[in-house]
PDB file of N, CA and C in Angstrom:
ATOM      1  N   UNK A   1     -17.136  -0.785   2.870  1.00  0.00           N
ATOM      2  CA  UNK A   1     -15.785  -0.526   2.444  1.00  0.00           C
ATOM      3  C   UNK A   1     -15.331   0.789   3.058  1.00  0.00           C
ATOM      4  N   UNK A   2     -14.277   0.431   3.469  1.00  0.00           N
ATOM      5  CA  UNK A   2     -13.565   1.840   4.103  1.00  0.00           C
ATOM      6  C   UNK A   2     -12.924   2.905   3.309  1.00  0.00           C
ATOM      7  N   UNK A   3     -13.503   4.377   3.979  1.00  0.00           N
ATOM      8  CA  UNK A   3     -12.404   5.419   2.992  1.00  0.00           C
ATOM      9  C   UNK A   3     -11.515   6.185   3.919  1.00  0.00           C
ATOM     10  N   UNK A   4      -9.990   6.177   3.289  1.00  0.00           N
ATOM     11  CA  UNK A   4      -8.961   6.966   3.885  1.00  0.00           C
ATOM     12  C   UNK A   4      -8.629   7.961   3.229  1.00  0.00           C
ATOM     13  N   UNK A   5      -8.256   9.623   3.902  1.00  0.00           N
ATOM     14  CA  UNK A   5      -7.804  10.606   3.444  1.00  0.00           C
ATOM     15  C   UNK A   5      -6.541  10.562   3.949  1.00  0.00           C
ATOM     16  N   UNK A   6      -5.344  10.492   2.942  1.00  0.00           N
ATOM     17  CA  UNK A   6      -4.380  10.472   3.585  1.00  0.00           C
ATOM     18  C   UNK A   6      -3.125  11.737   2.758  1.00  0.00           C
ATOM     19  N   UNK A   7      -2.172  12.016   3.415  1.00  0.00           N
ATOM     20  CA  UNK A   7      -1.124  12.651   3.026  1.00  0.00           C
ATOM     21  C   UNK A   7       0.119  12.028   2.926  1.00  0.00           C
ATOM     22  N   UNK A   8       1.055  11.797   2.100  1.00  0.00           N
ATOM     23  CA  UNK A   8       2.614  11.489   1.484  1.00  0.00           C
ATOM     24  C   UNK A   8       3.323  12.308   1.206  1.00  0.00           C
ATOM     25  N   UNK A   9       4.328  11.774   1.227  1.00  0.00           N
ATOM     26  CA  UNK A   9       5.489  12.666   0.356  1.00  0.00           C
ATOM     27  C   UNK A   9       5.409  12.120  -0.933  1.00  0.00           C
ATOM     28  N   UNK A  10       5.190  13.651  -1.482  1.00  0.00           N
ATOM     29  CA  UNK A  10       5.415  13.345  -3.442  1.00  0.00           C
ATOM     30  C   UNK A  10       5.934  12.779  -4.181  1.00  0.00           C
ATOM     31  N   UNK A  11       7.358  12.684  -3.863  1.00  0.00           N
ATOM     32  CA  UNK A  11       7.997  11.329  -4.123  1.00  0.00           C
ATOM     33  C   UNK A  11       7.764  10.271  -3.926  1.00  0.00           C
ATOM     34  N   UNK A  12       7.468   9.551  -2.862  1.00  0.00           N
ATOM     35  CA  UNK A  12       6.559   8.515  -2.564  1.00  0.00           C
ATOM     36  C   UNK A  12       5.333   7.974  -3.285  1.00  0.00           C
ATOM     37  N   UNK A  13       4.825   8.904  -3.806  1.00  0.00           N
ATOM     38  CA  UNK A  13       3.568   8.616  -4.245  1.00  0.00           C
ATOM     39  C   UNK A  13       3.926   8.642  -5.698  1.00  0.00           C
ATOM     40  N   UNK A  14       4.902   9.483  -6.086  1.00  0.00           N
ATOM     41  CA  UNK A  14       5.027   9.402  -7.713  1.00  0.00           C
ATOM     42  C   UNK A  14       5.670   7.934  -7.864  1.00  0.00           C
ATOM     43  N   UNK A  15       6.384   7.392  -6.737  1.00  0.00           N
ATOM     44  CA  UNK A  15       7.246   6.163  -7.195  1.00  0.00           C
ATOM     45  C   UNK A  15       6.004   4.787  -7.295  1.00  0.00           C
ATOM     46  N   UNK A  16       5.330   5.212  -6.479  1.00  0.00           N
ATOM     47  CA  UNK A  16       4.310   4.007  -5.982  1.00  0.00           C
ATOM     48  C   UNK A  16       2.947   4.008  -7.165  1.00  0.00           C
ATOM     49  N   UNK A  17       2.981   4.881  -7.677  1.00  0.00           N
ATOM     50  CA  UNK A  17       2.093   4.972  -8.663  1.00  0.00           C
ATOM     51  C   UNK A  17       2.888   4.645 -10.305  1.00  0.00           C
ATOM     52  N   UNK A  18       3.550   4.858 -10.600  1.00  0.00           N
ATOM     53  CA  UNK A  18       4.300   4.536 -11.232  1.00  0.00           C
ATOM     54  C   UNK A  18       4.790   3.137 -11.292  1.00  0.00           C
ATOM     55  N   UNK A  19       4.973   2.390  -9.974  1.00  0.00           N
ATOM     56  CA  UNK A  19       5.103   0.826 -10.155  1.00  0.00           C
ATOM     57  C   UNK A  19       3.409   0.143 -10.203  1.00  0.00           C
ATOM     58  N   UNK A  20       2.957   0.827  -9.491  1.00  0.00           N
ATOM     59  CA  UNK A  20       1.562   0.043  -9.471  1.00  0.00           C
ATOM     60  C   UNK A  20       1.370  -0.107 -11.057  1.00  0.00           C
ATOM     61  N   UNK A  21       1.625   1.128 -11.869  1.00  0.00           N
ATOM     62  CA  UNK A  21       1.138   1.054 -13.144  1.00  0.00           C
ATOM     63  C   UNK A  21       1.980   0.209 -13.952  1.00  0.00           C
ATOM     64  N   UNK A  22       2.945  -0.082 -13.505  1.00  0.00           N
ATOM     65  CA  UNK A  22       3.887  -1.280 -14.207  1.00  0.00           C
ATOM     66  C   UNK A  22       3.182  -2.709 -14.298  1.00  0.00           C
ATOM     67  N   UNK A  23       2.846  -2.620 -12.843  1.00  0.00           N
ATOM     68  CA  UNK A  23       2.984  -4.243 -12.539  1.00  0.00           C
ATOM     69  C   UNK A  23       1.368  -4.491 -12.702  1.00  0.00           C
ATOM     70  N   UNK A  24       0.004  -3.509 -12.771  1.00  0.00           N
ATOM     71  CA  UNK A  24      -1.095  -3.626 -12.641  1.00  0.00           C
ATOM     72  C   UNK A  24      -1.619  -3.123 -14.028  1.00  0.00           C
ATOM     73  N   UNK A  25      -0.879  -2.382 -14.579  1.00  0.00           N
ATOM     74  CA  UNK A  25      -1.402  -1.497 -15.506  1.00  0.00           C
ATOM     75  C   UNK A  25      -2.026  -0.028 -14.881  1.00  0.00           C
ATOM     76  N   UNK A  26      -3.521   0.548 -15.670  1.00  0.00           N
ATOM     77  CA  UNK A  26      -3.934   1.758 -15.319  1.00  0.00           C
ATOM     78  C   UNK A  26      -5.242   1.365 -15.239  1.00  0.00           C
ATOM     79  N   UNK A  27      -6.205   0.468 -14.878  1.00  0.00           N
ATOM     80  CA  UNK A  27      -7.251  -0.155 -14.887  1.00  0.00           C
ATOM     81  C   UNK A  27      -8.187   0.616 -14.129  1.00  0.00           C
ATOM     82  N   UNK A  28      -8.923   0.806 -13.792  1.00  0.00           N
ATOM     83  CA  UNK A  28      -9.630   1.889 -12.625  1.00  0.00           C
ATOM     84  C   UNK A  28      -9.845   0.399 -11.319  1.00  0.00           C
ATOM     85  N   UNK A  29      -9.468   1.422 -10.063  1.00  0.00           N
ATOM     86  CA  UNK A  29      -9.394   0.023  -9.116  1.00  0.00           C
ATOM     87  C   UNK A  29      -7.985  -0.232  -8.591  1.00  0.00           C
ATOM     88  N   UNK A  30      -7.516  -0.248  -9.437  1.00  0.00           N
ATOM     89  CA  UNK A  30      -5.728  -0.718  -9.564  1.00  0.00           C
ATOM     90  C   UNK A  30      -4.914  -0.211  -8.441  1.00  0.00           C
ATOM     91  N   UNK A  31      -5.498   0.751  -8.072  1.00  0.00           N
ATOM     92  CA  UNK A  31      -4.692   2.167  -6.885  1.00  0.00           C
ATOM     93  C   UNK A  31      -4.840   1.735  -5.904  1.00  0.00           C
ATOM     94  N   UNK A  32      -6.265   1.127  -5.686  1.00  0.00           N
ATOM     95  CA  UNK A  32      -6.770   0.914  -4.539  1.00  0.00           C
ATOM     96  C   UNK A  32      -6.456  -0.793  -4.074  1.00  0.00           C
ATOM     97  N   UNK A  33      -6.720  -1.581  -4.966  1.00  0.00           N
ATOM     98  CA  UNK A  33      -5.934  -2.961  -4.475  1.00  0.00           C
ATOM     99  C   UNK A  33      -4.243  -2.737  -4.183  1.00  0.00           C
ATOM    100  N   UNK A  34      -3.676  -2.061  -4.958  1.00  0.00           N
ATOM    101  CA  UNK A  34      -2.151  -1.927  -4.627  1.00  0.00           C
ATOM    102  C   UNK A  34      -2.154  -1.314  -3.127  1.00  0.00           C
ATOM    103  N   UNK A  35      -2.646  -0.899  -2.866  1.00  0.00           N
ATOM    104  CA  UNK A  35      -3.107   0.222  -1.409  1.00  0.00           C
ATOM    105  C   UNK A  35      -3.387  -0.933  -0.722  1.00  0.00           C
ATOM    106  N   UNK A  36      -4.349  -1.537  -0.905  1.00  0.00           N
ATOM    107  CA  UNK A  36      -4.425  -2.857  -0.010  1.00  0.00           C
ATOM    108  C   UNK A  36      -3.529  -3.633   0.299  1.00  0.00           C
ATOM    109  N   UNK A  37      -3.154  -3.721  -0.831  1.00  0.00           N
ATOM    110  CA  UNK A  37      -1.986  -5.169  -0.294  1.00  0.00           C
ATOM    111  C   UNK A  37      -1.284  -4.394   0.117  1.00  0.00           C
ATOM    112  N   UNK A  38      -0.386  -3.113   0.112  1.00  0.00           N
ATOM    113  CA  UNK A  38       0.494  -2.720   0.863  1.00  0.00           C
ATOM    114  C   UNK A  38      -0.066  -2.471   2.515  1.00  0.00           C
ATOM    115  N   UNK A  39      -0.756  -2.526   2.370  1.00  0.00           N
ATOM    116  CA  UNK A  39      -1.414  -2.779   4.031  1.00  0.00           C
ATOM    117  C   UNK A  39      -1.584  -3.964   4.807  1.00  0.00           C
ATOM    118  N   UNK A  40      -2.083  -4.854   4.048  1.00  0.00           N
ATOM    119  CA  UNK A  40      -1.577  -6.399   4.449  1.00  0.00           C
ATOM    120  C   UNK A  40      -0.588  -6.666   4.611  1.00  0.00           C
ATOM    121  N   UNK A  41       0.647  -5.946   3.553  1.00  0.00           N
ATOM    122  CA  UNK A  41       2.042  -6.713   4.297  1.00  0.00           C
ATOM    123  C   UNK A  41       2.413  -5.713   5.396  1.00  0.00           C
ATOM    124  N   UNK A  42       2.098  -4.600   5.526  1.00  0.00           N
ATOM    125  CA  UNK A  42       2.530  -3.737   6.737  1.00  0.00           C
ATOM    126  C   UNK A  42       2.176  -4.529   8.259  1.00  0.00           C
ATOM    127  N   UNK A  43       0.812  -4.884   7.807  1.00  0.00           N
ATOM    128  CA  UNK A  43       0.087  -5.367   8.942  1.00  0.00           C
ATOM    129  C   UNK A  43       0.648  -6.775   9.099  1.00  0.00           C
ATOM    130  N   UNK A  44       0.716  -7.715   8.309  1.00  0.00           N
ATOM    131  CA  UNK A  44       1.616  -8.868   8.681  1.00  0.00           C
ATOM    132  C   UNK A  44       2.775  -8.564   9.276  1.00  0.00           C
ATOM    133  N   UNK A  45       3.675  -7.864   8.421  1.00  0.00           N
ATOM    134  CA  UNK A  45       5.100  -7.590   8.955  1.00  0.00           C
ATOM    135  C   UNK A  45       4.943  -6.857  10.480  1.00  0.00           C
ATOM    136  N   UNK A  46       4.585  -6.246  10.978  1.00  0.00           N
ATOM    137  CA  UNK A  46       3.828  -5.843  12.346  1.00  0.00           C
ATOM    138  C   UNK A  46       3.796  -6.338  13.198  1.00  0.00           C
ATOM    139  N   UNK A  47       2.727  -7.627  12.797  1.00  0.00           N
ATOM    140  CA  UNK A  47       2.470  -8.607  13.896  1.00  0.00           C
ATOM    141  C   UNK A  47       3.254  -9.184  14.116  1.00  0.00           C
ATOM    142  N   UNK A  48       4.269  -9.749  13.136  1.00  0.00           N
ATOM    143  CA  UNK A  48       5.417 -10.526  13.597  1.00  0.00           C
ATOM    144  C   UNK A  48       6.504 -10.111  14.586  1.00  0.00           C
ATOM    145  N   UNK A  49       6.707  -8.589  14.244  1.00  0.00           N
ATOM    146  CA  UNK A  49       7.539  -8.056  14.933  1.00  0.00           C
ATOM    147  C   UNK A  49       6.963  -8.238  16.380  1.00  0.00           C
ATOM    148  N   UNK A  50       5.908  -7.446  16.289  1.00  0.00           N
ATOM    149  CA  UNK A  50       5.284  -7.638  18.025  1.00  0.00           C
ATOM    150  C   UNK A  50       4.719  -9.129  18.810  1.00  0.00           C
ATOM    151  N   UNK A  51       4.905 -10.032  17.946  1.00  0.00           N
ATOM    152  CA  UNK A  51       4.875 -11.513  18.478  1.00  0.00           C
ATOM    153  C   UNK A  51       6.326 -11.754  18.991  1.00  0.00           C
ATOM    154  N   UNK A  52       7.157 -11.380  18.238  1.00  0.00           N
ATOM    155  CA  UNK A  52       8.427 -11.556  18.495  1.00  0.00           C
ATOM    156  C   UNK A  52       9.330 -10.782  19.481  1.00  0.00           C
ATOM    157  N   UNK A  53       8.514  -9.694  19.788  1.00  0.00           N
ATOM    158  CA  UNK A  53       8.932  -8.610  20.904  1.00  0.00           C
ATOM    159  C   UNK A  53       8.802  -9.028  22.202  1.00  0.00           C
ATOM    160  N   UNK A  54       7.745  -9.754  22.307  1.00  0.00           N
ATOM    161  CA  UNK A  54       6.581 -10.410  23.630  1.00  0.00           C
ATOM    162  C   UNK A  54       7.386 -11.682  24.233  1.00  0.00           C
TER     163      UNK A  54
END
């Protein structure tokens, strides 16, 4: 399993934590699947673009 150190804007992160805890609750784990899937759709949405660029 991979680890990332990363930096945001505070706002960003207060909003994104704050929905995660809506829609996931506060479960331990919870941060990190929401983190995931927002990477899957980055990475989908991505590819499409650059399939579609080509």
């Amino acid at each position: 399993m991979g680890k990332m150190t990363i930096v945001i804007d505070d706002d960003l992160e207060e909003e994104f934590r704050r929905l995660v805890a809506l829609k996931y609750g506060t479960r331990k784990g919870v941060l990190g699947a929401a983190i995931s899937e927002a990477i899957k759709t980055w990475i989908r949405k991505t590819k499409k673009e650059l399939e579609n660029a080509e």
